[in-house]
Protein backbone atom coordinates (compact mmCIF):
# COMPACT_ATOMS: atom_id res chain seq x y z
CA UNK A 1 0.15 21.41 -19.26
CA UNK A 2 2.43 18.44 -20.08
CA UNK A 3 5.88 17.49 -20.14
CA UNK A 4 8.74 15.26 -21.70
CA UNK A 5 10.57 14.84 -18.89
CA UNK A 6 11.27 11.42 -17.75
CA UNK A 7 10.00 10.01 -14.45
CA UNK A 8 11.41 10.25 -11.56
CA UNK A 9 9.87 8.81 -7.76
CA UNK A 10 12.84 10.20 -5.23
CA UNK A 11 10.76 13.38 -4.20
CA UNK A 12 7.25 12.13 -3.90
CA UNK A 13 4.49 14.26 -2.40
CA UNK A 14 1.39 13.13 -1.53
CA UNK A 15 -1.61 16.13 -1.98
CA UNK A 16 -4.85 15.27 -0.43
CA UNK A 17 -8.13 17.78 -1.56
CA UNK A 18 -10.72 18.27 1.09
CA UNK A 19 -13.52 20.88 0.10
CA UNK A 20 -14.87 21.44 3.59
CA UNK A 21 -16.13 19.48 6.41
CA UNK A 22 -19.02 21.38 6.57
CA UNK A 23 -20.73 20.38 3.48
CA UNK A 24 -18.75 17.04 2.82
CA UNK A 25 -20.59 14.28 1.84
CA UNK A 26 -23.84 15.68 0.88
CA UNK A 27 -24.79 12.88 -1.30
CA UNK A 28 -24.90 10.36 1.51
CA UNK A 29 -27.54 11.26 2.15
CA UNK A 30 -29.80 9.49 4.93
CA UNK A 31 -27.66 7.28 6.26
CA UNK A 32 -25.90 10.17 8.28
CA UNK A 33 -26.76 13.35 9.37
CA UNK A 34 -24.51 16.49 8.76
CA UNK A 35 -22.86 16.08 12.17
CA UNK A 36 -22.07 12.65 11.42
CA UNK A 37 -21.52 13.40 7.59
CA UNK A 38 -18.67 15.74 9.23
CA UNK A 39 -17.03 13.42 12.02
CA UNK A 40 -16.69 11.04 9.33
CA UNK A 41 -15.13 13.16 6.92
CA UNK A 42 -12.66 14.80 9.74
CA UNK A 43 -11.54 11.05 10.82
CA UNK A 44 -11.22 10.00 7.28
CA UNK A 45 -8.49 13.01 6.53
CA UNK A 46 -7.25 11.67 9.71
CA UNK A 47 -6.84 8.52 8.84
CA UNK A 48 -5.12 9.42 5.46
CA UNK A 49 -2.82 11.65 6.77
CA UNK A 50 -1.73 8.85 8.92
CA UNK A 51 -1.63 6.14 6.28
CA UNK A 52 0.44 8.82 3.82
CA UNK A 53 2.60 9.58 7.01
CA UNK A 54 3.63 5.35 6.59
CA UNK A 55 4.93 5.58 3.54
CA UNK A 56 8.48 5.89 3.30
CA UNK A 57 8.68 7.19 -0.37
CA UNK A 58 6.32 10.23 0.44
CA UNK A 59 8.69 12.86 1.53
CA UNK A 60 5.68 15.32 2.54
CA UNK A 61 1.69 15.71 2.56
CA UNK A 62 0.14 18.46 1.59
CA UNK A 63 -3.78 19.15 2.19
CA UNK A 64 -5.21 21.51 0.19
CA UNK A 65 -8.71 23.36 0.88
CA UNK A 66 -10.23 26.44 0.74
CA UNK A 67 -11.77 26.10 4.42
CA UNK A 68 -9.80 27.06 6.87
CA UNK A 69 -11.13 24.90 9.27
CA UNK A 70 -9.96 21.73 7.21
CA UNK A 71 -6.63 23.24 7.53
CA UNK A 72 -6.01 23.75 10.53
CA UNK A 73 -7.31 20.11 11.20
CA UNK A 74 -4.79 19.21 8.42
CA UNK A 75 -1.57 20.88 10.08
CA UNK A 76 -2.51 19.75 13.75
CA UNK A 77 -2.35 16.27 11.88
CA UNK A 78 0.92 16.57 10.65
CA UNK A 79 0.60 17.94 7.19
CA UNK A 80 1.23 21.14 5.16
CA UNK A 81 -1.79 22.87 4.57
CA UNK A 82 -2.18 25.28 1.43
CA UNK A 83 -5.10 27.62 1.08
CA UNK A 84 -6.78 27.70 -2.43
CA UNK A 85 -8.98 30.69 -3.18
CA UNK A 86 -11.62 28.85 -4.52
CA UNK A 87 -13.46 25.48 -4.01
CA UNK A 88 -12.68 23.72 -7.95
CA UNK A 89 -10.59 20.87 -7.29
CA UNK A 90 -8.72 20.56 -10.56
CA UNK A 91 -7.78 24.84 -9.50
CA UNK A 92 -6.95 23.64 -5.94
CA UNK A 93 -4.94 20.38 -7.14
CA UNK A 94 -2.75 22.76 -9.18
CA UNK A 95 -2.00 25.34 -6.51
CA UNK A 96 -0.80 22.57 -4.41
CA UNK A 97 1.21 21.07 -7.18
CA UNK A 98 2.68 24.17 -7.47
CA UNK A 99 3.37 24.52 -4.07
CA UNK A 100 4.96 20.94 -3.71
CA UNK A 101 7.10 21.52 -7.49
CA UNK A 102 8.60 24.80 -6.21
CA UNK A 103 9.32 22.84 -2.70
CA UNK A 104 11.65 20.09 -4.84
CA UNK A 105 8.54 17.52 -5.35
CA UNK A 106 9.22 14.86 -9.10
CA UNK A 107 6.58 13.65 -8.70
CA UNK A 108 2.67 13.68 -6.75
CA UNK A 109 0.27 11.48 -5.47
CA UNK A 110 -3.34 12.74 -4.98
CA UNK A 111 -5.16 10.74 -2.54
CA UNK A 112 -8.88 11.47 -1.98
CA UNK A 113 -9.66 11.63 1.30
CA UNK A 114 -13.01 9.49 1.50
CA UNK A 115 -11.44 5.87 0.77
CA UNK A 116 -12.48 4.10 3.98
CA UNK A 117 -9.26 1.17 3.24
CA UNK A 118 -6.39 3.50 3.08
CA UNK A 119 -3.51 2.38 4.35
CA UNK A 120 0.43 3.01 4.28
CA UNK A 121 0.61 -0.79 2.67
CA UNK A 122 -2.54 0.40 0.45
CA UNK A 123 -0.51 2.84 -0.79
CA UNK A 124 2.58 1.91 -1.05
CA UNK A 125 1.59 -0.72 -3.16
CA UNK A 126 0.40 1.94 -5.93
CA UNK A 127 3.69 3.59 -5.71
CA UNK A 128 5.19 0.36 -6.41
CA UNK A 129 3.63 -0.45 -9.20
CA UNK A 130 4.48 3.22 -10.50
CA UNK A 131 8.11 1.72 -9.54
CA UNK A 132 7.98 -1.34 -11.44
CA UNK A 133 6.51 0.17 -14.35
CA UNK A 134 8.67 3.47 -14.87
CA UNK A 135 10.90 3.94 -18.00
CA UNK A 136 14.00 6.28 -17.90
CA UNK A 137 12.12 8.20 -21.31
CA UNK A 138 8.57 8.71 -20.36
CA UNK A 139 6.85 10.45 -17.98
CA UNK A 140 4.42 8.16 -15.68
CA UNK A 141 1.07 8.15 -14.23
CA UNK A 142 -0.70 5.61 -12.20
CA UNK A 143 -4.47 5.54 -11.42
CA UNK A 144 -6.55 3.84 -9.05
CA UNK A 145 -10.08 4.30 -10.40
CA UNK A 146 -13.62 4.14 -8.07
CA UNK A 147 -15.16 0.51 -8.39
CA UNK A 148 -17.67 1.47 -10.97
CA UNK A 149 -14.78 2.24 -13.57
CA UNK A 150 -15.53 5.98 -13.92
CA UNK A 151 -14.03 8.28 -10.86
CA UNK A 152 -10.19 8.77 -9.72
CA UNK A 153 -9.57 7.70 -6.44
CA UNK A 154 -5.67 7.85 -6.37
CA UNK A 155 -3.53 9.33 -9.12
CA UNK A 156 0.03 9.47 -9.55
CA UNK A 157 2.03 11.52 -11.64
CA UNK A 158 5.69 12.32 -12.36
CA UNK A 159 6.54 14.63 -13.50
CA UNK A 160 3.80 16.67 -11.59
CA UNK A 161 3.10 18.72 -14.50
CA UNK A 162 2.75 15.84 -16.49
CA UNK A 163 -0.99 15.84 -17.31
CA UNK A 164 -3.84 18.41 -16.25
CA UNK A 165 -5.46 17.03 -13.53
CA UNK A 166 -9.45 16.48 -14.85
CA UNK A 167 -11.70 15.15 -12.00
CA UNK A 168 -15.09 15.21 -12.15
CA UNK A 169 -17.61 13.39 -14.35
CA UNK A 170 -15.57 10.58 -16.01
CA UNK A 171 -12.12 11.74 -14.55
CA UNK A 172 -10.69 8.21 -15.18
CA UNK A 173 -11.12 7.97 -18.92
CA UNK A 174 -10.07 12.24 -19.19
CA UNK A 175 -6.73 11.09 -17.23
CA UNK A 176 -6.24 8.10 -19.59
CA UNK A 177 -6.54 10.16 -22.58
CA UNK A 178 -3.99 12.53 -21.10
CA UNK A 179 -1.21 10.67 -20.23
CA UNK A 180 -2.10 8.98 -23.58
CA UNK A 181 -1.53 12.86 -25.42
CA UNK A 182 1.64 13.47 -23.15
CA UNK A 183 3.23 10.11 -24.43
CA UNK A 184 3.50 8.73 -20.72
CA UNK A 185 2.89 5.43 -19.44
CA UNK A 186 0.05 4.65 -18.25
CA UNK A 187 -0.84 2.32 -15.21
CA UNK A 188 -4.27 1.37 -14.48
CA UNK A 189 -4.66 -0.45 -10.93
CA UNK A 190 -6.83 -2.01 -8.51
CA UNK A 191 -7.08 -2.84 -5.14
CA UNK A 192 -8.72 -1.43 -1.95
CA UNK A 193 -8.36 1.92 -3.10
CA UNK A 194 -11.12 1.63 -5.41
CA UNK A 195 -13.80 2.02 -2.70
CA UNK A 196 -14.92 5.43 -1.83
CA UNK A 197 -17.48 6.69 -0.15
CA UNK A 198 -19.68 8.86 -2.32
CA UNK A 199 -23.10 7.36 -2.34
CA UNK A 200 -25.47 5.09 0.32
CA UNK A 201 -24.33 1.97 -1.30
CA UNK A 202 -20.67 2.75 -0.87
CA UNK A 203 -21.37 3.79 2.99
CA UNK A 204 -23.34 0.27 3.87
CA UNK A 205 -20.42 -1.86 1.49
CA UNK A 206 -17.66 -0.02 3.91
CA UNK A 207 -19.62 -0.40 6.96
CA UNK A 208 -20.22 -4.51 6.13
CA UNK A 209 -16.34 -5.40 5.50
CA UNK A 210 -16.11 -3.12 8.91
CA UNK A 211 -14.32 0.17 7.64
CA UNK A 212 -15.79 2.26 9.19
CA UNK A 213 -15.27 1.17 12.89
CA UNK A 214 -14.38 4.28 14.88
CA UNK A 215 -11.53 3.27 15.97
CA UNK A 216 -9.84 2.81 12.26
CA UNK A 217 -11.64 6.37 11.35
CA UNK A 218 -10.62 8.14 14.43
């Protein structure tokens, strides 16, 4: 779904997807068993909620999952939780977008909640840039993309409805060619957001620049 409205950044809210603690993770692998796999994940949302909570442009944060346990978790940490009835993320992302449009929201961030560097300044620094590069014609969207080029790590959009969100396999080209279709400008940047914790590699690069000291993750 797309949309000619213009941009506009003076209802932003940030929308953080968390499939499950349970079975987060599974692709780390050895490194960490599935106790550990799920401490990390729960400090991680944690620690995002927190860093969202910073930011004085993001006017709410919503986590949306389809495990209850992650939202409960989410709303003892501050945030609005909304239930999806399934586990695709692209189906949960627009439930919550929903959620946040009807609620006032012009525009969303979605933050993934395994980026062991978030931080309010972190972010804030993408919604400047969003800032800096809006026009009063065109709609906007700004993406942070994983350090291999490929994933979506942070994506803003405004209006919300925008683009279709399209993560998965190759999400940051699919999100380029959408906000190239909806006539939007497109933002690509870098920055600390780009590491994520998806495979073995990512876990050892985090834990040697010290990211993942419990005390940041906790």
């Amino acid at each position: 779904m797309t949309s000619a409205r213009p941009a506009d950044l003076s209802r932003l809210v940030a929308i953080v997807p968390v499939r499950s603690f349970e079975s987060a993770k599974s692709r780390l692998g050895e490194p960490l068993d599935a106790e550990e796999r799920q401490t990390l994940v729960a400090g991680l949302l944690d620690r995002t909620i927190k860093a969202a909570s910073g930011v004085d442009a993001i006017e709410s944060i919503v986590v949306v999952s389809p495990d209850p346990v992650v939202l409960r978790a989410a709303a003892a940490a501050g945030a609005t939780p909304v239930r999806q009835p399934d586990d695709g993320l692209n189906e949960g992302l627009r439930a919550a977008t929903r959620w946040a449009t009807a609620d006032g929201a012009t525009a969303v961030i979605v933050l993934a909640a395994d980026l062991p560097a978030i931080s309010a300044a972190a972010i804030e620094a993408v919604v400047a840039a969003a800032a800096a590069g809006r026009r009063s014609d065109r709609a906007i969207v700004a993406i942070v993309a994983d350090r291999h080029g490929r994933g979506t790590n942070v994506l803003l959009v405004s209006p919300p409805d925008a683009i279709a969100f399209t993560f998965g396999s190759g999400s940051r080209a699919s999100h380029l060619a959408e906000a190239q279709a909806a006539n939007a400008v497109a933002l690509e940047l870098d920055g600390p957001l780009a590491l994520d914790l998806d495979l073995p590699e990512d876990l050892i690069l985090a834990d040697e620049l010290g990211l993942l000291d419990p005390a940041r993750v906790g």
